[in-house]
C-alpha atoms as a PDB file:
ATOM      1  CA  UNK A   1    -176.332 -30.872 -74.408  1.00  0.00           C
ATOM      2  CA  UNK A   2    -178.553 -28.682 -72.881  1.00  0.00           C
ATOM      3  CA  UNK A   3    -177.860 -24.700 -72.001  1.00  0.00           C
ATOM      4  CA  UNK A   4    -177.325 -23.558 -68.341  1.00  0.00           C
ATOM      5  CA  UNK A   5    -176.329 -20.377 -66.681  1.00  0.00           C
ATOM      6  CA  UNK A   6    -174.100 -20.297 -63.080  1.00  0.00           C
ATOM      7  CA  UNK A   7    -174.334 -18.103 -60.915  1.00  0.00           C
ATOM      8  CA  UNK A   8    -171.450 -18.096 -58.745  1.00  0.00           C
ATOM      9  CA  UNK A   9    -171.602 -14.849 -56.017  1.00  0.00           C
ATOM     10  CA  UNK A  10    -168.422 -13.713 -54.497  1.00  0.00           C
ATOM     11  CA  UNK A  11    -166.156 -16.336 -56.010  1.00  0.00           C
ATOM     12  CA  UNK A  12    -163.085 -14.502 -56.056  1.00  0.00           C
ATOM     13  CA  UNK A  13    -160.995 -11.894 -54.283  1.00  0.00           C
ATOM     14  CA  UNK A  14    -159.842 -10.191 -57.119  1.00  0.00           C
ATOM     15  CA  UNK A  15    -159.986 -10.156 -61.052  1.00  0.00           C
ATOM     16  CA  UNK A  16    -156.416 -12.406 -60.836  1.00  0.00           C
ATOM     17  CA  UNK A  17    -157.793 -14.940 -58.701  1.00  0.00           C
ATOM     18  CA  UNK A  18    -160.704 -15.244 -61.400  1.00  0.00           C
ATOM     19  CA  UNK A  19    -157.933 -15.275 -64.566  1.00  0.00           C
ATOM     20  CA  UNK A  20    -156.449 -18.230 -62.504  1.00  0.00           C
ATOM     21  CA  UNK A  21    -159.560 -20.000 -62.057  1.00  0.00           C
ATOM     22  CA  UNK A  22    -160.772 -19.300 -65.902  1.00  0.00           C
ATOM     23  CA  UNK A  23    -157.594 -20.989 -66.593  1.00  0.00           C
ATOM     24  CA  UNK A  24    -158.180 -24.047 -64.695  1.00  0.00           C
ATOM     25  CA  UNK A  25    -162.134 -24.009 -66.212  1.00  0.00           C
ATOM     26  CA  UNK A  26    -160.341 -24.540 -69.364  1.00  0.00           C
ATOM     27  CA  UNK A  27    -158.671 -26.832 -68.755  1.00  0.00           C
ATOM     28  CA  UNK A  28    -160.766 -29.065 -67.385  1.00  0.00           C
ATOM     29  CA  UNK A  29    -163.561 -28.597 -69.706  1.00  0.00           C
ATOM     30  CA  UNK A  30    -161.666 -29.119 -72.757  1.00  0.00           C
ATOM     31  CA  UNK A  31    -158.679 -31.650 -71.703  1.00  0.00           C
ATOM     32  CA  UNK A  32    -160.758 -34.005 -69.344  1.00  0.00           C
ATOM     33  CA  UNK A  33    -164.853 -33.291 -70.024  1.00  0.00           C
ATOM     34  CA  UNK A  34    -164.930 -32.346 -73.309  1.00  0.00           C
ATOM     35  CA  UNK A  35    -168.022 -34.480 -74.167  1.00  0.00           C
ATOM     36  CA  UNK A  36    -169.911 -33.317 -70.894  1.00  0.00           C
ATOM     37  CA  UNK A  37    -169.633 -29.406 -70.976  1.00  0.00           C
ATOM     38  CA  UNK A  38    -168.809 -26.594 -73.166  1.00  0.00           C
ATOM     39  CA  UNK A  39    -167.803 -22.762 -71.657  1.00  0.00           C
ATOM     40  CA  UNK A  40    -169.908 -20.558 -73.866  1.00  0.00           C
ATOM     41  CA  UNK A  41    -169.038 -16.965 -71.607  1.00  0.00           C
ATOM     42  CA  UNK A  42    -168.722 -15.408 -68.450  1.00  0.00           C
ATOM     43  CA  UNK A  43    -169.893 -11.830 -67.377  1.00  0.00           C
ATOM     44  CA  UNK A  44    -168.230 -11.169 -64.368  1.00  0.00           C
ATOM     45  CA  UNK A  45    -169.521  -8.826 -61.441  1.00  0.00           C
ATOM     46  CA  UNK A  46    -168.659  -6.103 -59.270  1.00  0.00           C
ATOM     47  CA  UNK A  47    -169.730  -7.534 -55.656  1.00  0.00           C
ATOM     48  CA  UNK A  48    -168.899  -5.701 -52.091  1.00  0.00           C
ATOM     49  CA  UNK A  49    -165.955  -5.888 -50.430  1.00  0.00           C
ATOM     50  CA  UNK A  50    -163.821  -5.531 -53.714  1.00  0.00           C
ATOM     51  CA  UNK A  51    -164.291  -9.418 -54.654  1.00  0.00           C
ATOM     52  CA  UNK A  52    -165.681 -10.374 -58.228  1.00  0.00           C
ATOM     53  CA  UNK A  53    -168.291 -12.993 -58.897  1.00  0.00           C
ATOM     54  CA  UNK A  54    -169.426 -14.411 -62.792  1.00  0.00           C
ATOM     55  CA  UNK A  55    -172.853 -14.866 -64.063  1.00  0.00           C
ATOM     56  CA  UNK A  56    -171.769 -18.081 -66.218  1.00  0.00           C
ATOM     57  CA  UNK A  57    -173.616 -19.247 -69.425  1.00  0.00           C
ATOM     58  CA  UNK A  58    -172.460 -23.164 -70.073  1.00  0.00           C
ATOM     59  CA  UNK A  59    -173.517 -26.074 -72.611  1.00  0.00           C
ATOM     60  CA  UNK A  60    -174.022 -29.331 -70.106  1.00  0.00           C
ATOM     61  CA  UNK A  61    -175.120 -32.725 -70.396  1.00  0.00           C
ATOM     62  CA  UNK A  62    -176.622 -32.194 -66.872  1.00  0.00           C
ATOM     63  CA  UNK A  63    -176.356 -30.414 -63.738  1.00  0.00           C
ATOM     64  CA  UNK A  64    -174.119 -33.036 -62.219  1.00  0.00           C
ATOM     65  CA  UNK A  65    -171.686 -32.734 -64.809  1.00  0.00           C
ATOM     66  CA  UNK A  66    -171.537 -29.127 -64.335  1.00  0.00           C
ATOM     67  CA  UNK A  67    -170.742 -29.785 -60.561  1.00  0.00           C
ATOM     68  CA  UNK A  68    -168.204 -32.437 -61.712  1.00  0.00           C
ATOM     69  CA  UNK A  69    -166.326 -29.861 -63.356  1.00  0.00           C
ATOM     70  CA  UNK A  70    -166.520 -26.844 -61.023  1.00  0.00           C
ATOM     71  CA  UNK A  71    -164.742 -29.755 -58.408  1.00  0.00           C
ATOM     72  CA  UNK A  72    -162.160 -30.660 -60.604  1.00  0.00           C
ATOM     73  CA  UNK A  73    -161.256 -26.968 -61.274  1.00  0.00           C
ATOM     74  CA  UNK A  74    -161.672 -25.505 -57.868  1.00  0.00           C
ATOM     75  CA  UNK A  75    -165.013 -23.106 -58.466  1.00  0.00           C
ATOM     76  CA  UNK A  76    -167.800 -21.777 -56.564  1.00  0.00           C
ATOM     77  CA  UNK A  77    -170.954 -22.997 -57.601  1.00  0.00           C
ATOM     78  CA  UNK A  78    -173.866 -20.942 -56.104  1.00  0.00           C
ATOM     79  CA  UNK A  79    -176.975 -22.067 -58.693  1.00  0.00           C
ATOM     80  CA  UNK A  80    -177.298 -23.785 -61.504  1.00  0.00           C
ATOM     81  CA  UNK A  81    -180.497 -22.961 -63.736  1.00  0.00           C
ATOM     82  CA  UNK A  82    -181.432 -24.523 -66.876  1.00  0.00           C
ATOM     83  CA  UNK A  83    -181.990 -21.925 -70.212  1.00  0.00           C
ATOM     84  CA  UNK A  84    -185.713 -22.454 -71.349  1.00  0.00           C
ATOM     85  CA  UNK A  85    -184.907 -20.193 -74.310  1.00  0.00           C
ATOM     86  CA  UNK A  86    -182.277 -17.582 -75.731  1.00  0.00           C
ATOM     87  CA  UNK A  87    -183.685 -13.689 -77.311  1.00  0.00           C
ATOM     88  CA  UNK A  88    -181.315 -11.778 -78.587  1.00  0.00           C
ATOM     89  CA  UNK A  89    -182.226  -8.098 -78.962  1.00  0.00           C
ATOM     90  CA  UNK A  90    -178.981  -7.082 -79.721  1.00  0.00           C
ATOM     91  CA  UNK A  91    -175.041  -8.872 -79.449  1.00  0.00           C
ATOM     92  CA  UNK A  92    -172.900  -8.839 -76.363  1.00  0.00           C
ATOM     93  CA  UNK A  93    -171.217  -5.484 -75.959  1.00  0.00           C
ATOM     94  CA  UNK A  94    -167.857  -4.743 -75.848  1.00  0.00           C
ATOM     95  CA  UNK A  95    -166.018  -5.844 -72.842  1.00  0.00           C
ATOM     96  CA  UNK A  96    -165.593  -3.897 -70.070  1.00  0.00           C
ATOM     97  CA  UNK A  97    -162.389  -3.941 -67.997  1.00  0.00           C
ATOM     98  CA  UNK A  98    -163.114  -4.827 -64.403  1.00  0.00           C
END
């Protein structure tokens, strides 16, 4: 599998309507496509208007697959970009609350 982050702008219309979806991602990924694609994290964003989009880091056996599951689990999909390469400086931080 091969590393890939998603950029999905806007998504949602609130921080419920992305615990909803996050559910479904689950779901999916692990009940029906467990061989094609791995969640590894989300950071989620503060966009206008009050909505929340997700900067998503996944492990993919390609970009179709990752398309395959944002279908089957009713997400946004904005861009799909391939990791050439992962530096860590330091861990994640603590999460924030949104």
């Amino acid at each position: 599998m091969n590393t890939y982050v998603i950029l999905r702008r806007s998504g949602w219309r609130s921080p419920q309507d992305l615990q909803e979806a996050a559910g479904r991602s689950k779901q999916v990924g692990d009940e029906e496509m467990s061989e094609d694609i791995r969640w590894i994290r989300s950071y989620v964003l503060e966009e206008n208007g009050g909505s929340v989009g997700t900067v998503c880091i996944y492990q993919a056996s390609s970009p179709e697959a990752i398309r395959e599951h944002a279908s089957r689990a009713d997400l946004p999909v904005d861009e799909i970009i391939p990791v050439a390469d992962t530096v860590i400086v330091r861990p994640d931080p603590e999460a924030a609350s949104v």
